[in-house]
N, C-alpha and C. Protein backbone atom coordinates (compact mmCIF):
# COMPACT_ATOMS: atom_id res chain seq x y z
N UNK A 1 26.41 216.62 -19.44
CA UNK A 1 25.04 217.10 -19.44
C UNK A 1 24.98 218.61 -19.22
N UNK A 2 25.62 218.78 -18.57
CA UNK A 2 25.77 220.73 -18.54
C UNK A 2 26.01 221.19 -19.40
N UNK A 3 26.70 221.03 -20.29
CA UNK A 3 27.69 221.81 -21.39
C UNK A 3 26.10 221.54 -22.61
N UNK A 4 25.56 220.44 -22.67
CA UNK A 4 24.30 220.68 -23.55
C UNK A 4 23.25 221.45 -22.79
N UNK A 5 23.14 221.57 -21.02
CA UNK A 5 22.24 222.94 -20.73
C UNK A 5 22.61 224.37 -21.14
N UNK A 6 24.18 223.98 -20.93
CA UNK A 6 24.58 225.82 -21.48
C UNK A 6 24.02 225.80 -22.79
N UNK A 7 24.11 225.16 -23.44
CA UNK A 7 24.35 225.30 -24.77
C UNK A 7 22.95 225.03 -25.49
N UNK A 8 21.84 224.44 -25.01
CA UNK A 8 20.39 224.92 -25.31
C UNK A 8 19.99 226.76 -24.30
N UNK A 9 20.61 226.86 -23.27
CA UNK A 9 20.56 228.08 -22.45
C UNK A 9 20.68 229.26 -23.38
N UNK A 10 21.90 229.01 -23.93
CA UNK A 10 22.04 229.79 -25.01
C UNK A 10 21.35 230.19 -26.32
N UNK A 11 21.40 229.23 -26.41
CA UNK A 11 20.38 229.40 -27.77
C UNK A 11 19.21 229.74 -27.40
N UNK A 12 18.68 229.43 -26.20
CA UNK A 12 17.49 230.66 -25.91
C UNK A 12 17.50 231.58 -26.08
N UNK A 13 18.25 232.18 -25.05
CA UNK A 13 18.87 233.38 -24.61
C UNK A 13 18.43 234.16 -25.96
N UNK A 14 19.81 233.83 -27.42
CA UNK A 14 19.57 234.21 -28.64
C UNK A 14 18.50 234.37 -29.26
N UNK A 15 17.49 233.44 -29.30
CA UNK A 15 15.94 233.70 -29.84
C UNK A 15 15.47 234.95 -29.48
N UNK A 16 15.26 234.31 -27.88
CA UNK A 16 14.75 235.40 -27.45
C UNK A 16 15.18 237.13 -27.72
N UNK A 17 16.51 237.13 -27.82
CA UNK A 17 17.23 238.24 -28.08
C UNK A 17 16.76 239.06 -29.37
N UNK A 18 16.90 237.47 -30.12
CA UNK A 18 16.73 237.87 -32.12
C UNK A 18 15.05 238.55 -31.90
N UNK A 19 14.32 237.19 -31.47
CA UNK A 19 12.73 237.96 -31.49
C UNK A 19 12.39 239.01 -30.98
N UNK A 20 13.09 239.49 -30.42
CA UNK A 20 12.05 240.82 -29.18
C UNK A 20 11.48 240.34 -27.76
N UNK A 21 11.54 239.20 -27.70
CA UNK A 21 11.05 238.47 -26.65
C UNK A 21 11.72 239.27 -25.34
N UNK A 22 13.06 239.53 -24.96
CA UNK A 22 13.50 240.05 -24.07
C UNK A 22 13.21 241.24 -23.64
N UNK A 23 13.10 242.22 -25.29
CA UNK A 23 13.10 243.64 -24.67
C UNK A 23 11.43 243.86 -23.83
N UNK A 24 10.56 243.01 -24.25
CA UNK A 24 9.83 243.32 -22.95
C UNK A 24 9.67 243.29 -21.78
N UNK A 25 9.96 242.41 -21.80
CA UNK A 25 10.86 241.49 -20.04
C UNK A 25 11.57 242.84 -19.37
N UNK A 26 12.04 243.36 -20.64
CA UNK A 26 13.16 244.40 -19.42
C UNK A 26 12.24 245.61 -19.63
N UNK A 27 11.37 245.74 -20.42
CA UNK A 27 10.49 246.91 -20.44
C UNK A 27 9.52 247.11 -18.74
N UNK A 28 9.19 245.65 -18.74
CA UNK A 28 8.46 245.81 -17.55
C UNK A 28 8.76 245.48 -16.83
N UNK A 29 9.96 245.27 -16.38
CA UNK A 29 11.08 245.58 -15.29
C UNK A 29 11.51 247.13 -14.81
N UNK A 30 11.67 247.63 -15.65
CA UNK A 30 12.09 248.75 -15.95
C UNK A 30 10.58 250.01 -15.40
N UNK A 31 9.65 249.34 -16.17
CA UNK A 31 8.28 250.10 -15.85
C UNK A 31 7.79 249.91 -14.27
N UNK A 32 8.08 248.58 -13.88
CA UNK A 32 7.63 248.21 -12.45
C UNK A 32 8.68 249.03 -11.54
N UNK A 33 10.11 249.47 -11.66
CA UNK A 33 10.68 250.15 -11.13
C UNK A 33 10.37 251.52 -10.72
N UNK A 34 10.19 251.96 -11.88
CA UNK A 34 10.10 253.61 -12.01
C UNK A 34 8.39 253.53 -11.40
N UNK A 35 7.81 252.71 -12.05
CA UNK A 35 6.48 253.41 -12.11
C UNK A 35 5.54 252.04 -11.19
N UNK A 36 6.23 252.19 -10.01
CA UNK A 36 5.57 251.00 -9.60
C UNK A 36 3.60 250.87 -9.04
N UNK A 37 2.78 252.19 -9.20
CA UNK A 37 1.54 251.86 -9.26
C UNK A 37 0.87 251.67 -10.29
N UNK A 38 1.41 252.03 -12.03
CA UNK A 38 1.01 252.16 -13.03
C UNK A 38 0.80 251.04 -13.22
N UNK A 39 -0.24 250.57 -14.07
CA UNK A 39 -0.68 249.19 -14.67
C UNK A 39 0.09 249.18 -15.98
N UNK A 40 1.07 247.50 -16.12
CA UNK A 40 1.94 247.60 -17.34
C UNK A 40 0.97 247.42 -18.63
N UNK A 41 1.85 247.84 -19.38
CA UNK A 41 0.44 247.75 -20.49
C UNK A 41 0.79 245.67 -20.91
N UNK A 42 -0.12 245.67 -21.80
CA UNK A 42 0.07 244.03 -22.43
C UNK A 42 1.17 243.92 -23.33
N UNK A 43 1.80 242.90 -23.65
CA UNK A 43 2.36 243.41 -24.80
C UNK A 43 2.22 243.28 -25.74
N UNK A 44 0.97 243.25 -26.28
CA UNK A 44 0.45 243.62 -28.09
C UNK A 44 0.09 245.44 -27.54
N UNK A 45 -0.10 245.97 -26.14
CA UNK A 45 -0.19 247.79 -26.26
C UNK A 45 1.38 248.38 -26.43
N UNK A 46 2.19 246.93 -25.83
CA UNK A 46 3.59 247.49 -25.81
C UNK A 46 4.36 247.54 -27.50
N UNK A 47 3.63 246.39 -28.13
CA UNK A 47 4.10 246.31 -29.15
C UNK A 47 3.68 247.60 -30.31
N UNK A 48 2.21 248.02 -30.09
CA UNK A 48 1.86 249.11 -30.73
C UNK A 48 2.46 250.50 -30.39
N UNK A 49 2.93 250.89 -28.96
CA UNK A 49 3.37 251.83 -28.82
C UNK A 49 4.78 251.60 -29.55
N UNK A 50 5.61 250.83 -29.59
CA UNK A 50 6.92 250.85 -29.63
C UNK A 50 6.57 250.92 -31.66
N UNK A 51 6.17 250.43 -32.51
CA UNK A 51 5.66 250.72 -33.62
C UNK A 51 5.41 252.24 -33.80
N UNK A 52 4.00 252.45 -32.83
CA UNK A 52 3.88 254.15 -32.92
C UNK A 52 5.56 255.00 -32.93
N UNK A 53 5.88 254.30 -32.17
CA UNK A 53 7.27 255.38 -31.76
C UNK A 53 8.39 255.47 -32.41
N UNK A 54 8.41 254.02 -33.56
CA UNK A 54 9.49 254.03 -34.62
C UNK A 54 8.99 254.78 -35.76
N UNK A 55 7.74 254.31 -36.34
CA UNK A 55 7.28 255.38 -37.10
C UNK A 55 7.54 256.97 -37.24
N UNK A 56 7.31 257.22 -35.51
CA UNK A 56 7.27 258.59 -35.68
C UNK A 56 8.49 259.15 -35.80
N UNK A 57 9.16 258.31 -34.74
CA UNK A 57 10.59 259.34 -34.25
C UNK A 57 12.40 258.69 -34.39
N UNK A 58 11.50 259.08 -36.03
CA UNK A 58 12.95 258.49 -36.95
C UNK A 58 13.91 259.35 -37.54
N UNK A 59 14.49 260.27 -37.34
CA UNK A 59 14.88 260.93 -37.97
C UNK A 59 16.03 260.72 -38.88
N UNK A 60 16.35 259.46 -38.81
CA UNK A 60 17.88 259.37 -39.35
C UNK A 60 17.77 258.61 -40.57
N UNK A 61 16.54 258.38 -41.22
CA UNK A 61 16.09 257.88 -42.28
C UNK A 61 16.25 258.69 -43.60
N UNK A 62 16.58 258.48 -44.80
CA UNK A 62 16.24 259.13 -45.68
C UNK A 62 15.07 259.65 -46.48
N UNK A 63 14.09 258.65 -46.17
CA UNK A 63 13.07 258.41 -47.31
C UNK A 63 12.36 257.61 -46.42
């Protein structure tokens, strides 16, 4: 029975990894650290900033 918890554990883990699901988790980990009176944003503001910020600050693109 363990070896099928690791092994659905995992495959979370991965989703979550593949989707984006994590990097917010650690965004507002990360934000509650540094910035612990700031209100975190949601994450559809997190998702728009991080959009705003690929858009802008790409430089390694060709085209």
């Amino acid at each position: 029975m363990t070896a099928v918890r690791k092994a659905v554990s995992a495959l979370l883990w991965y989703a979550r990894e593949l989707t984006g699901e994590a990097e917010y988790d650690r965004y507002c980990a990360r934000h509650r650290r540094h910035h612990p009176h700031a209100p975190l944003p949601t994450r559809r503001e997190y998702q728009r900033m991080r959009t705003l910020w690929r858009e802008t600050e790409s430089p390694g693109r060709c085209c």
